[in-house]
PDB file of N, CA and C in Angstrom:
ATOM      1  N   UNK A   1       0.817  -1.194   0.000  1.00  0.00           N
ATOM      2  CA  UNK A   1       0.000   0.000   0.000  1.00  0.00           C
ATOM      3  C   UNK A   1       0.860   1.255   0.000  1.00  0.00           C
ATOM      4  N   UNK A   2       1.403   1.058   0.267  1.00  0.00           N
ATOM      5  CA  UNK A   2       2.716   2.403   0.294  1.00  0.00           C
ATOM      6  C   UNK A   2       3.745   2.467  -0.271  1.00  0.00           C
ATOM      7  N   UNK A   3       3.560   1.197  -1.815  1.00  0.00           N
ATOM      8  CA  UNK A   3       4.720   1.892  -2.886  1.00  0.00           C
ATOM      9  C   UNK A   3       6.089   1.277  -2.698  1.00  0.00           C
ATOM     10  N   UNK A   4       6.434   0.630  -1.436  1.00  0.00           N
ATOM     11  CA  UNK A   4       7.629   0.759  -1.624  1.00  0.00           C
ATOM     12  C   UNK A   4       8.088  -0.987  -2.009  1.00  0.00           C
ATOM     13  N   UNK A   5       7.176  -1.596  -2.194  1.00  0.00           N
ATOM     14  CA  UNK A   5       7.052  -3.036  -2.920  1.00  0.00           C
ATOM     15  C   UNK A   5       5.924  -3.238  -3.247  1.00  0.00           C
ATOM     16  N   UNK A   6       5.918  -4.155  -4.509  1.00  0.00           N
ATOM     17  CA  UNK A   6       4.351  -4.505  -5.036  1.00  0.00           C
ATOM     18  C   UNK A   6       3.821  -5.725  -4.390  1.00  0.00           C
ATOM     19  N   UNK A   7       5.118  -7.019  -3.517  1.00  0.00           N
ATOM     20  CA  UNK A   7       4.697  -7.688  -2.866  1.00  0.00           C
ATOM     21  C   UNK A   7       6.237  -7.758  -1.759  1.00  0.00           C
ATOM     22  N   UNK A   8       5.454  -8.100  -0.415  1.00  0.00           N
ATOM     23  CA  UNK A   8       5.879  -7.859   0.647  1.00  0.00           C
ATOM     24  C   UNK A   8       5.448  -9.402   1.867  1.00  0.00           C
ATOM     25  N   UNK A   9       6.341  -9.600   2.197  1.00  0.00           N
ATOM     26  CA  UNK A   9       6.712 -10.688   3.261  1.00  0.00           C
ATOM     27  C   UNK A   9       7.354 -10.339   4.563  1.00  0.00           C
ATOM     28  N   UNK A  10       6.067 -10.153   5.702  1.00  0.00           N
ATOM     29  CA  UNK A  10       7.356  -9.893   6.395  1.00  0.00           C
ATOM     30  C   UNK A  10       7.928 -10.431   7.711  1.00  0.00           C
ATOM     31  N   UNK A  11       8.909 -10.769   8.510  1.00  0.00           N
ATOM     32  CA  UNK A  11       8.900 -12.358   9.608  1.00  0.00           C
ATOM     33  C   UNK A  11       9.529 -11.330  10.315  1.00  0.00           C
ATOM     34  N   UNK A  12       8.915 -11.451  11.673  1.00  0.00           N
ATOM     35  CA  UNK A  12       9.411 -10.822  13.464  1.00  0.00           C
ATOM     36  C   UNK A  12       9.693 -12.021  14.479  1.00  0.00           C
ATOM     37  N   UNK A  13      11.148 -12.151  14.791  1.00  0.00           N
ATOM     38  CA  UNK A  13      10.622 -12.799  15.642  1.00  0.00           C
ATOM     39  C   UNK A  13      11.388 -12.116  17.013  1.00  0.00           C
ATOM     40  N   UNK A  14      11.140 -13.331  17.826  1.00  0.00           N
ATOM     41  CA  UNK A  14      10.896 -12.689  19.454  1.00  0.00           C
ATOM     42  C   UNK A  14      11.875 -14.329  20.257  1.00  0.00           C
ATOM     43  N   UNK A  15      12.194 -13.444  21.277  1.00  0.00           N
ATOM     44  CA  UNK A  15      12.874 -14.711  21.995  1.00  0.00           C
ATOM     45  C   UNK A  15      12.004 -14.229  23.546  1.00  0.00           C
ATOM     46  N   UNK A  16      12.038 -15.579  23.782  1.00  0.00           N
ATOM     47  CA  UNK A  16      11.133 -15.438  25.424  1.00  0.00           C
ATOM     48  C   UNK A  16      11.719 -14.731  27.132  1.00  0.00           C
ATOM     49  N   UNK A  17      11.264 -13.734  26.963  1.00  0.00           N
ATOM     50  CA  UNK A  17      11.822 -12.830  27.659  1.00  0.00           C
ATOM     51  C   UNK A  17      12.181 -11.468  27.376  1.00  0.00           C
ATOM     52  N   UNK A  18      12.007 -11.133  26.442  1.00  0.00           N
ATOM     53  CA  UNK A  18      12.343 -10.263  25.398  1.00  0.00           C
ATOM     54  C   UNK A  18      10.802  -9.913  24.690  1.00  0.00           C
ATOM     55  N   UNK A  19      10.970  -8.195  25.389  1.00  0.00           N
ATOM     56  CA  UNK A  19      10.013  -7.364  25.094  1.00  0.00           C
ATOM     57  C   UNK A  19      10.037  -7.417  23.103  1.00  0.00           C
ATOM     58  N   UNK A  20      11.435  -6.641  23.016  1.00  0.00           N
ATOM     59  CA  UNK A  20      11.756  -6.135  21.554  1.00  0.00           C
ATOM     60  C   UNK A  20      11.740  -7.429  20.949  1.00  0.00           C
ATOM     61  N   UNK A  21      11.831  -7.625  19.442  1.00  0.00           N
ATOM     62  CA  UNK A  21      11.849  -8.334  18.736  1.00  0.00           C
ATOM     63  C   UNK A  21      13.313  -8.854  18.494  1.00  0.00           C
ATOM     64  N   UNK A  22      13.623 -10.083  18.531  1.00  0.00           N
ATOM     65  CA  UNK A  22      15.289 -10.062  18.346  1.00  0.00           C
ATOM     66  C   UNK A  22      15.739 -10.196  16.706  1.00  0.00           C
ATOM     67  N   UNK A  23      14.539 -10.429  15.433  1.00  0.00           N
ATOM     68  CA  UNK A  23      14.452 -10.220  14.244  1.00  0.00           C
ATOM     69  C   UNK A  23      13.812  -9.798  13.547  1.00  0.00           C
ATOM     70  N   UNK A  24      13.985  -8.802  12.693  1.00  0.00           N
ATOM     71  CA  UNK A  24      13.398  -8.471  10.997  1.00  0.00           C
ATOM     72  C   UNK A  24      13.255  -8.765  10.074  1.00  0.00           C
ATOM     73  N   UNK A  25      13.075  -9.401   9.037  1.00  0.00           N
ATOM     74  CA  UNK A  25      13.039 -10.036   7.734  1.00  0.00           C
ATOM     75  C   UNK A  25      12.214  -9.805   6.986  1.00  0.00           C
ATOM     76  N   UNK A  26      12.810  -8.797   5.975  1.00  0.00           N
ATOM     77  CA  UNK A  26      11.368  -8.824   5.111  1.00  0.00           C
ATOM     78  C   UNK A  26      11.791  -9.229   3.555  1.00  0.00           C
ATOM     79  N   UNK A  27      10.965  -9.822   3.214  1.00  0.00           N
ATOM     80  CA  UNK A  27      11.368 -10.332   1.486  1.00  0.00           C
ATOM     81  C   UNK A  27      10.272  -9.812   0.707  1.00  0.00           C
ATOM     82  N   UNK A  28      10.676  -9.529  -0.547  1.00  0.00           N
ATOM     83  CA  UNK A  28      10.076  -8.483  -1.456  1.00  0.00           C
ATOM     84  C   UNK A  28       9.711  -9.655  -2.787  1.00  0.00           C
ATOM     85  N   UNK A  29      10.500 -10.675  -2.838  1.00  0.00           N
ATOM     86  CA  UNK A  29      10.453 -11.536  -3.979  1.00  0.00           C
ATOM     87  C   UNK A  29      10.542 -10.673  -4.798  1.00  0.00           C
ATOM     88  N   UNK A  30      12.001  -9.348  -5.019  1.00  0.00           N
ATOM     89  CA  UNK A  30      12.739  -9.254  -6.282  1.00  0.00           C
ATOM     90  C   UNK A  30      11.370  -7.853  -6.498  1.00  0.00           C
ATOM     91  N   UNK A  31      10.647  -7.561  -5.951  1.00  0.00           N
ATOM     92  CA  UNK A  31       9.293  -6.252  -6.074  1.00  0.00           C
ATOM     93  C   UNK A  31       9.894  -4.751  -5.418  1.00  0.00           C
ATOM     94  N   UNK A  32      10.813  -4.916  -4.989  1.00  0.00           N
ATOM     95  CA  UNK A  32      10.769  -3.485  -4.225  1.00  0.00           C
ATOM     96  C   UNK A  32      11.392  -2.481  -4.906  1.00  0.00           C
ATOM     97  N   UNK A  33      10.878  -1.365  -4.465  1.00  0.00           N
ATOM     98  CA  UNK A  33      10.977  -0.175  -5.107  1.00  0.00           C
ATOM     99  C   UNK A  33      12.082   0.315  -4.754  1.00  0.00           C
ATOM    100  N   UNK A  34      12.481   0.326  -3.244  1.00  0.00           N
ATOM    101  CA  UNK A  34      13.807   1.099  -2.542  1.00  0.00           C
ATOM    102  C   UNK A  34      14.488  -0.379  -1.773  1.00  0.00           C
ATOM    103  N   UNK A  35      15.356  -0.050  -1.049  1.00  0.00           N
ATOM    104  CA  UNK A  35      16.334  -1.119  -0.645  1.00  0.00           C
ATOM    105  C   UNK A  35      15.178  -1.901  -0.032  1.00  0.00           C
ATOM    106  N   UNK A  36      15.896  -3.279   0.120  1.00  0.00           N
ATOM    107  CA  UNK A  36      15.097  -3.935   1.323  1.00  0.00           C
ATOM    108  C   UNK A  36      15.160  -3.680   2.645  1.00  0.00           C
ATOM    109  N   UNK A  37      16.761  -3.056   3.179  1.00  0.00           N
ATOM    110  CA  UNK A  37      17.093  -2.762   4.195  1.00  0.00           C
ATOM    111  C   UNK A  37      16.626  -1.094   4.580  1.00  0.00           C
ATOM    112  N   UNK A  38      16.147  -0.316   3.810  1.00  0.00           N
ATOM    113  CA  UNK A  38      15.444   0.548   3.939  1.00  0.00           C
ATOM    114  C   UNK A  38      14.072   0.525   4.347  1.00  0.00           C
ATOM    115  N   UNK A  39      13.611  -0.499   3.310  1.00  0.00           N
ATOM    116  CA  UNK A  39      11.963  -1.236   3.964  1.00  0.00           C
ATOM    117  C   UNK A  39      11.786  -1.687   5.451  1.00  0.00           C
ATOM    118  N   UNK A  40      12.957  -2.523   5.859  1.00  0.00           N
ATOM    119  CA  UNK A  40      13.078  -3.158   7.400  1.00  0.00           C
ATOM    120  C   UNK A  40      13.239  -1.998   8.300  1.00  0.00           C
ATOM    121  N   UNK A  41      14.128  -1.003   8.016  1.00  0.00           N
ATOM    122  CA  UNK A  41      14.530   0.459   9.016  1.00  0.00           C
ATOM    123  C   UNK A  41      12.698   1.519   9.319  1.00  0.00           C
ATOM    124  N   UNK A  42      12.027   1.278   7.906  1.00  0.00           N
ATOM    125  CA  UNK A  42      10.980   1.747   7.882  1.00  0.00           C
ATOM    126  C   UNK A  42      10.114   1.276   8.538  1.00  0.00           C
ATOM    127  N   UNK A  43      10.090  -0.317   8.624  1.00  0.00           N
ATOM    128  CA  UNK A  43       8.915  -0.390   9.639  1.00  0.00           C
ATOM    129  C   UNK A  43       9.379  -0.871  11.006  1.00  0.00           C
ATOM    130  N   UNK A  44      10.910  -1.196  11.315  1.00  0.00           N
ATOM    131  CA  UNK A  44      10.869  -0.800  12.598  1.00  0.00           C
ATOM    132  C   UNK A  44      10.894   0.348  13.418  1.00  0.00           C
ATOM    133  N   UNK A  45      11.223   1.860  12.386  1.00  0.00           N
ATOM    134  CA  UNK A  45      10.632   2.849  12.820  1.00  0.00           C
ATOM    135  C   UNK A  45       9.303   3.421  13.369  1.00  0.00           C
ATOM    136  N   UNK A  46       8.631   2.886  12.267  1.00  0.00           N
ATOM    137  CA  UNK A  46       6.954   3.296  12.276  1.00  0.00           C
ATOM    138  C   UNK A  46       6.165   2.496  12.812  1.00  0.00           C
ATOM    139  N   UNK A  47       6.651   1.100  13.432  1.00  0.00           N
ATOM    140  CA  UNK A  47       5.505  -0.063  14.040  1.00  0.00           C
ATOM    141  C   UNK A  47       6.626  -0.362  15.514  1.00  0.00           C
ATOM    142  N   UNK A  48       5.532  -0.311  16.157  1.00  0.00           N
ATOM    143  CA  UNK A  48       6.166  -0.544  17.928  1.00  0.00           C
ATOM    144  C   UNK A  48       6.021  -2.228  17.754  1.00  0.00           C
ATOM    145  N   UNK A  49       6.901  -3.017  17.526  1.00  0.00           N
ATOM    146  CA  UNK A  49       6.521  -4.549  17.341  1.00  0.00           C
ATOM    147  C   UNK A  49       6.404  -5.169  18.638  1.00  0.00           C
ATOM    148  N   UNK A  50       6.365  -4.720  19.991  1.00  0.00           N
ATOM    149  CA  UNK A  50       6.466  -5.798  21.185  1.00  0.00           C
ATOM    150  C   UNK A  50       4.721  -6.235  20.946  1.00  0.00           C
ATOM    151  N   UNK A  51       5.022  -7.376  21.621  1.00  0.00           N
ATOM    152  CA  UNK A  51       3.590  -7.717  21.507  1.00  0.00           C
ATOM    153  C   UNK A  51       2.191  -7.185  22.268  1.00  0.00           C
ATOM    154  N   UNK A  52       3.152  -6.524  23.102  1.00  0.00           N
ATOM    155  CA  UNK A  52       1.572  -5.893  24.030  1.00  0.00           C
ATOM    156  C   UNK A  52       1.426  -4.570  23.403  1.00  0.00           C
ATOM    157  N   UNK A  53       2.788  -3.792  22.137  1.00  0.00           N
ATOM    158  CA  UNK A  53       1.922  -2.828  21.553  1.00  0.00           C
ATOM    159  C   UNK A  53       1.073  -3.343  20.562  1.00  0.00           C
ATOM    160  N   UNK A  54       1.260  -4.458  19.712  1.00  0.00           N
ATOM    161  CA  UNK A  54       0.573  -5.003  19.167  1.00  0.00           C
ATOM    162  C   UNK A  54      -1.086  -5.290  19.140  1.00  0.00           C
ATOM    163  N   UNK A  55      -0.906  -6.043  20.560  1.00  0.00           N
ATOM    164  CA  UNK A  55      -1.988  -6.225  20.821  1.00  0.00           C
ATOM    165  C   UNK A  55      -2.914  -4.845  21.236  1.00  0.00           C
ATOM    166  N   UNK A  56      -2.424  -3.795  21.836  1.00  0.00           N
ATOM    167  CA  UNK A  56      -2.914  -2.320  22.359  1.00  0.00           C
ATOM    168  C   UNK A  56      -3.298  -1.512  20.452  1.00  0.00           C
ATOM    169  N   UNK A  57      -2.216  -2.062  19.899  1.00  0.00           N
ATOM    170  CA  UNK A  57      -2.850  -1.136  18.362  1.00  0.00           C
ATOM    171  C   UNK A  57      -3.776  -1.695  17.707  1.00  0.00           C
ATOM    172  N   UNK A  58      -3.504  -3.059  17.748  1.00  0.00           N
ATOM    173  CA  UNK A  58      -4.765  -3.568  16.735  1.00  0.00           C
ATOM    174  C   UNK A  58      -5.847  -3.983  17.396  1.00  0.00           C
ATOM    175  N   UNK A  59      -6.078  -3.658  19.058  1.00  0.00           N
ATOM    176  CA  UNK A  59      -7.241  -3.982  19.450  1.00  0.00           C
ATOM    177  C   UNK A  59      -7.500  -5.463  20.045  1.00  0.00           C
ATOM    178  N   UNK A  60      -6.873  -6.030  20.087  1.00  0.00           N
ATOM    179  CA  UNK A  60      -6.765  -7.589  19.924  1.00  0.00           C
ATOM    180  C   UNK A  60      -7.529  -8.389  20.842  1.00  0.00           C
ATOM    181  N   UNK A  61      -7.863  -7.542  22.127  1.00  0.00           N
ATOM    182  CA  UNK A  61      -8.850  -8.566  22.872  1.00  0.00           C
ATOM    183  C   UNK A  61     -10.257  -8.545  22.948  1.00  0.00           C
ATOM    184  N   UNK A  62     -10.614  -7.595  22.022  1.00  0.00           N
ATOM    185  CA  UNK A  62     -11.932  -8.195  21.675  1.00  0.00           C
ATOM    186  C   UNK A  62     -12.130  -9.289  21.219  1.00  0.00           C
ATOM    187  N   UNK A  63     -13.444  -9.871  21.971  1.00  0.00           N
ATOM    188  CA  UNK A  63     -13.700 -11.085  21.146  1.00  0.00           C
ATOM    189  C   UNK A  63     -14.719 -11.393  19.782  1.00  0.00           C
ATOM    190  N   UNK A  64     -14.166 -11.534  18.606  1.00  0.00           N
ATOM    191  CA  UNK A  64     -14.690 -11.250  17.278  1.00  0.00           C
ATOM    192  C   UNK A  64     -14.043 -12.841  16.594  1.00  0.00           C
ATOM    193  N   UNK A  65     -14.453 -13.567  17.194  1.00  0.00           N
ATOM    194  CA  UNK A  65     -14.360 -14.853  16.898  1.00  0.00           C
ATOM    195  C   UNK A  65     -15.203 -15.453  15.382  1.00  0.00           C
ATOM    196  N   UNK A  66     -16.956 -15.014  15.733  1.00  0.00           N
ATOM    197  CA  UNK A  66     -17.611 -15.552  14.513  1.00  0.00           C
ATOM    198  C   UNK A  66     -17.010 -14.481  13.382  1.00  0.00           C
ATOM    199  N   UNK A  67     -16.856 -13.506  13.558  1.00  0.00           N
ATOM    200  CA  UNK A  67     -16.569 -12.966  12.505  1.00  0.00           C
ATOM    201  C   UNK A  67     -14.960 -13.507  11.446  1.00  0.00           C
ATOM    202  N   UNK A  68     -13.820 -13.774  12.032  1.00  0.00           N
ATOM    203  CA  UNK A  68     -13.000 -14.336  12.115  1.00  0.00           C
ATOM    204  C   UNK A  68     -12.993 -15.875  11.802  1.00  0.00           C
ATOM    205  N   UNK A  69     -14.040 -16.383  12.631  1.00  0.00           N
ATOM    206  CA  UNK A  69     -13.968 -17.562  12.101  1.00  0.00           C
ATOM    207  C   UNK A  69     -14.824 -18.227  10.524  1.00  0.00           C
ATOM    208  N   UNK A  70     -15.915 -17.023  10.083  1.00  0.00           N
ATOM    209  CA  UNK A  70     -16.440 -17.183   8.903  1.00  0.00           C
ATOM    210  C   UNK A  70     -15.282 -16.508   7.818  1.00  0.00           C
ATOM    211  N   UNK A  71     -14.920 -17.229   6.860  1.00  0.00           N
ATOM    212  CA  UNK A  71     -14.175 -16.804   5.593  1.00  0.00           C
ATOM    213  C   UNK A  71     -12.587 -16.319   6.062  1.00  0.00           C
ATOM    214  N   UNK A  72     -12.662 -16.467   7.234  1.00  0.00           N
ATOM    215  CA  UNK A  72     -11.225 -16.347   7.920  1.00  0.00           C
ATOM    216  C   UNK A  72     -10.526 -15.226   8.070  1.00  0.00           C
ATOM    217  N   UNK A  73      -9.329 -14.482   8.641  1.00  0.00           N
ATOM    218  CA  UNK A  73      -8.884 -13.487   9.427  1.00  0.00           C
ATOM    219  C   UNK A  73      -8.260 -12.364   8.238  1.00  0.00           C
ATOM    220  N   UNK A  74      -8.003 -12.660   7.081  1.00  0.00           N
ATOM    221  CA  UNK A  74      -7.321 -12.327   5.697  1.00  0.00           C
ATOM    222  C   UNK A  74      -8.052 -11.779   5.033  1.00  0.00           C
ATOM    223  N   UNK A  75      -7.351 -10.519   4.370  1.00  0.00           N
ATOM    224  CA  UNK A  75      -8.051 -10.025   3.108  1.00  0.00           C
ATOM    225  C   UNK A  75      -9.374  -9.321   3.208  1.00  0.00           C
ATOM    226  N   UNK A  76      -9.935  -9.394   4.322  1.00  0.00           N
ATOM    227  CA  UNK A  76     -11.259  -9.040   3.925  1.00  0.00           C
ATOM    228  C   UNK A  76     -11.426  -7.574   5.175  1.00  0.00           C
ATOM    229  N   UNK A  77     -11.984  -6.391   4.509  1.00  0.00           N
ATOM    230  CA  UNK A  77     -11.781  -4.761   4.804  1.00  0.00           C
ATOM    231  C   UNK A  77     -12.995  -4.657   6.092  1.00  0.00           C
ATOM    232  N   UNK A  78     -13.288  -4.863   6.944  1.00  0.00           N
ATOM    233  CA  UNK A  78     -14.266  -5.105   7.456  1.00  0.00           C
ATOM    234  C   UNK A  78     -13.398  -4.342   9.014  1.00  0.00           C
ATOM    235  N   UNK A  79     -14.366  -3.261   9.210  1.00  0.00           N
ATOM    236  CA  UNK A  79     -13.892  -2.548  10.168  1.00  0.00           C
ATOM    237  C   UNK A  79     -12.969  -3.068  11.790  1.00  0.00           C
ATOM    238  N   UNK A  80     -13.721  -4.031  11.657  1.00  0.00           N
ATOM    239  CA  UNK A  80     -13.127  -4.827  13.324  1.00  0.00           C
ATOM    240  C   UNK A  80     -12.121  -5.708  13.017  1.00  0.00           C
ATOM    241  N   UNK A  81     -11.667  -5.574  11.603  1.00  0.00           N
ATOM    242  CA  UNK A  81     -10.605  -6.268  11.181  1.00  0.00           C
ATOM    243  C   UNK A  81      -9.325  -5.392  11.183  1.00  0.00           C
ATOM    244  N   UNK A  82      -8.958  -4.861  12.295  1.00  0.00           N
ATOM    245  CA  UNK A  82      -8.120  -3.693  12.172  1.00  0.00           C
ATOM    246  C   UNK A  82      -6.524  -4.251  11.943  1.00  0.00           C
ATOM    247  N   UNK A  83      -5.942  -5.619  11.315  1.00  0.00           N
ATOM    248  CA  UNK A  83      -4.634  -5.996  10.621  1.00  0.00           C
ATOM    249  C   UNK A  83      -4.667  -5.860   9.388  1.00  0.00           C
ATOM    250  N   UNK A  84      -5.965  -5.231   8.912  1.00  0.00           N
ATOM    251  CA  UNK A  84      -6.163  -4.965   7.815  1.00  0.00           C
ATOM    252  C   UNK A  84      -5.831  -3.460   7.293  1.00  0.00           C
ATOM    253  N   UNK A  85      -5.787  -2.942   8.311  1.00  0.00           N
ATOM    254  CA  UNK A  85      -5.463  -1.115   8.066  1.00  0.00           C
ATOM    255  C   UNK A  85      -4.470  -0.619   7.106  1.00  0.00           C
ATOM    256  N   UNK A  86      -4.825   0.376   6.246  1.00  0.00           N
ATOM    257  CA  UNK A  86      -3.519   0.776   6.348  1.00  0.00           C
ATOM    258  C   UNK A  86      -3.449   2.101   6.440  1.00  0.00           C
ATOM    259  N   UNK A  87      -3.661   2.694   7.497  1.00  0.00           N
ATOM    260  CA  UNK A  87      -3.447   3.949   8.249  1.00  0.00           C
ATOM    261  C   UNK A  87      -1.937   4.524   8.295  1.00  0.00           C
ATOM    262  N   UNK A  88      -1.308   3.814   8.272  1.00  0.00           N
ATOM    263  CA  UNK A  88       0.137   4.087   8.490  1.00  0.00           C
ATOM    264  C   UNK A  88       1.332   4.184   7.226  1.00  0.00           C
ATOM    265  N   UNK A  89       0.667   4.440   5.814  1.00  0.00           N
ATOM    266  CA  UNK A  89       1.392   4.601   4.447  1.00  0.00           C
ATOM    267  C   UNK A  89       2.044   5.433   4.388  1.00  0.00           C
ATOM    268  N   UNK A  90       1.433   6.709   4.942  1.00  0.00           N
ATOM    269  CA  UNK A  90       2.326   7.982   4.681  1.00  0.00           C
ATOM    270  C   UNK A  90       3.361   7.841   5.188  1.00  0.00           C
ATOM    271  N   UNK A  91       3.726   7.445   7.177  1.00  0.00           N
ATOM    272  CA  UNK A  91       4.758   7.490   7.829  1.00  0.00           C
ATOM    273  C   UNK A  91       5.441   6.445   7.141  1.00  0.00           C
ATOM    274  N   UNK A  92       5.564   5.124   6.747  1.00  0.00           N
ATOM    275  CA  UNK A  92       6.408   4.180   5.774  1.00  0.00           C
ATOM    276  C   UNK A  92       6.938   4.453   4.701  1.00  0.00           C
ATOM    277  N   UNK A  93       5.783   5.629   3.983  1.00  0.00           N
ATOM    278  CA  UNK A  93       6.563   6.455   2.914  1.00  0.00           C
ATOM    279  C   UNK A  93       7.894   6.986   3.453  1.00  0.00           C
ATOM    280  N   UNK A  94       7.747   7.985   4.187  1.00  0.00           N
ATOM    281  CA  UNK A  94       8.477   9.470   4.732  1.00  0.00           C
ATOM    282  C   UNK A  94       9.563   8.181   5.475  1.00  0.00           C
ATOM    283  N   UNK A  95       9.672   7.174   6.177  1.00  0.00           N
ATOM    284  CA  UNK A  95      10.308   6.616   6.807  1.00  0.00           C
ATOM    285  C   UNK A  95      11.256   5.817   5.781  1.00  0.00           C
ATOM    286  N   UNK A  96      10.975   5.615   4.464  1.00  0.00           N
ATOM    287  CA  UNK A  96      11.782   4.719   3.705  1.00  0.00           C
ATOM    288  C   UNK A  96      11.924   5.957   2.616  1.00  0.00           C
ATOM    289  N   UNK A  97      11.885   6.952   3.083  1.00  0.00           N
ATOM    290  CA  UNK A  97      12.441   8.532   2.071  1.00  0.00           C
ATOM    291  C   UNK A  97      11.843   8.591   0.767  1.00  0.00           C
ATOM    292  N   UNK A  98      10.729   8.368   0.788  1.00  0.00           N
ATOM    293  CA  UNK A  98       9.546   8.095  -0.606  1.00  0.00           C
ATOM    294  C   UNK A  98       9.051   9.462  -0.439  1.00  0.00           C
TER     295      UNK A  98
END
C-alpha cells in the first residue's frame, strides 16, 4: 500500500523474555521499489513490534471470533478487522524517504 514493494513478506521474531523483537526479515520476492534494508529500518521505525503494543494497536482482545472464524482473518476490509489497516502509508513512505 505504500509503494515501496508490489509484494511484501514480512517475519518478526521474538525470543522469550524479550520485550523487543530479536528479528526483521522482510522479502520483497525481487518487487521493491527502494532497498530492502530501507523497507526493514521503515517499519521498525513506524511499528512498535512488542507484543503488548501489538496487541494495544490492533485492538486484539476483543472477542470477534464468529466474525473471524467465517471466511477467515485475511483479506477481507471489514472494520473490526483492524490488521487490515492501512493507516500508516504515509509514515512508511516518509520513513523509507519516498
Amino acid at each position: 500500500a505504500a509503494g515501496l514493494a508490489a509484494r511484501c513478506e514480512v517475519q518478526v521474531a521474538y525470543a522469550i523474555g524479550k520485550a523487543e523483537p530479536v528479528g526483521l526479515f522482510v522479502e520483497t520476492f525481487g518487487t521493491h521499489k527502494v532497498d530492502v534494508e530501507r523497507i526493514e529500518k521503515a517499519i521498525d521505525e513506524v511499528f512498535d513490534l512488542r507484543p503488548a503494543a501489538i496487541i494495544r494497536d490492533l485492538d486484539l482482545l476483543r472477542p470477534i471470533y464468529a466474525q473471524t472464524a467465517a471466511y477467515g482473518h485475511f483479506g477481507r476490509e471489514l472494520p473490526d478487522f483492524t490488521w487490515e489497516r492501512t493507516d500508516r502509508v504515509d509514515a512508511l513512505r516518509e520513513a523509507a524517504g519516498l
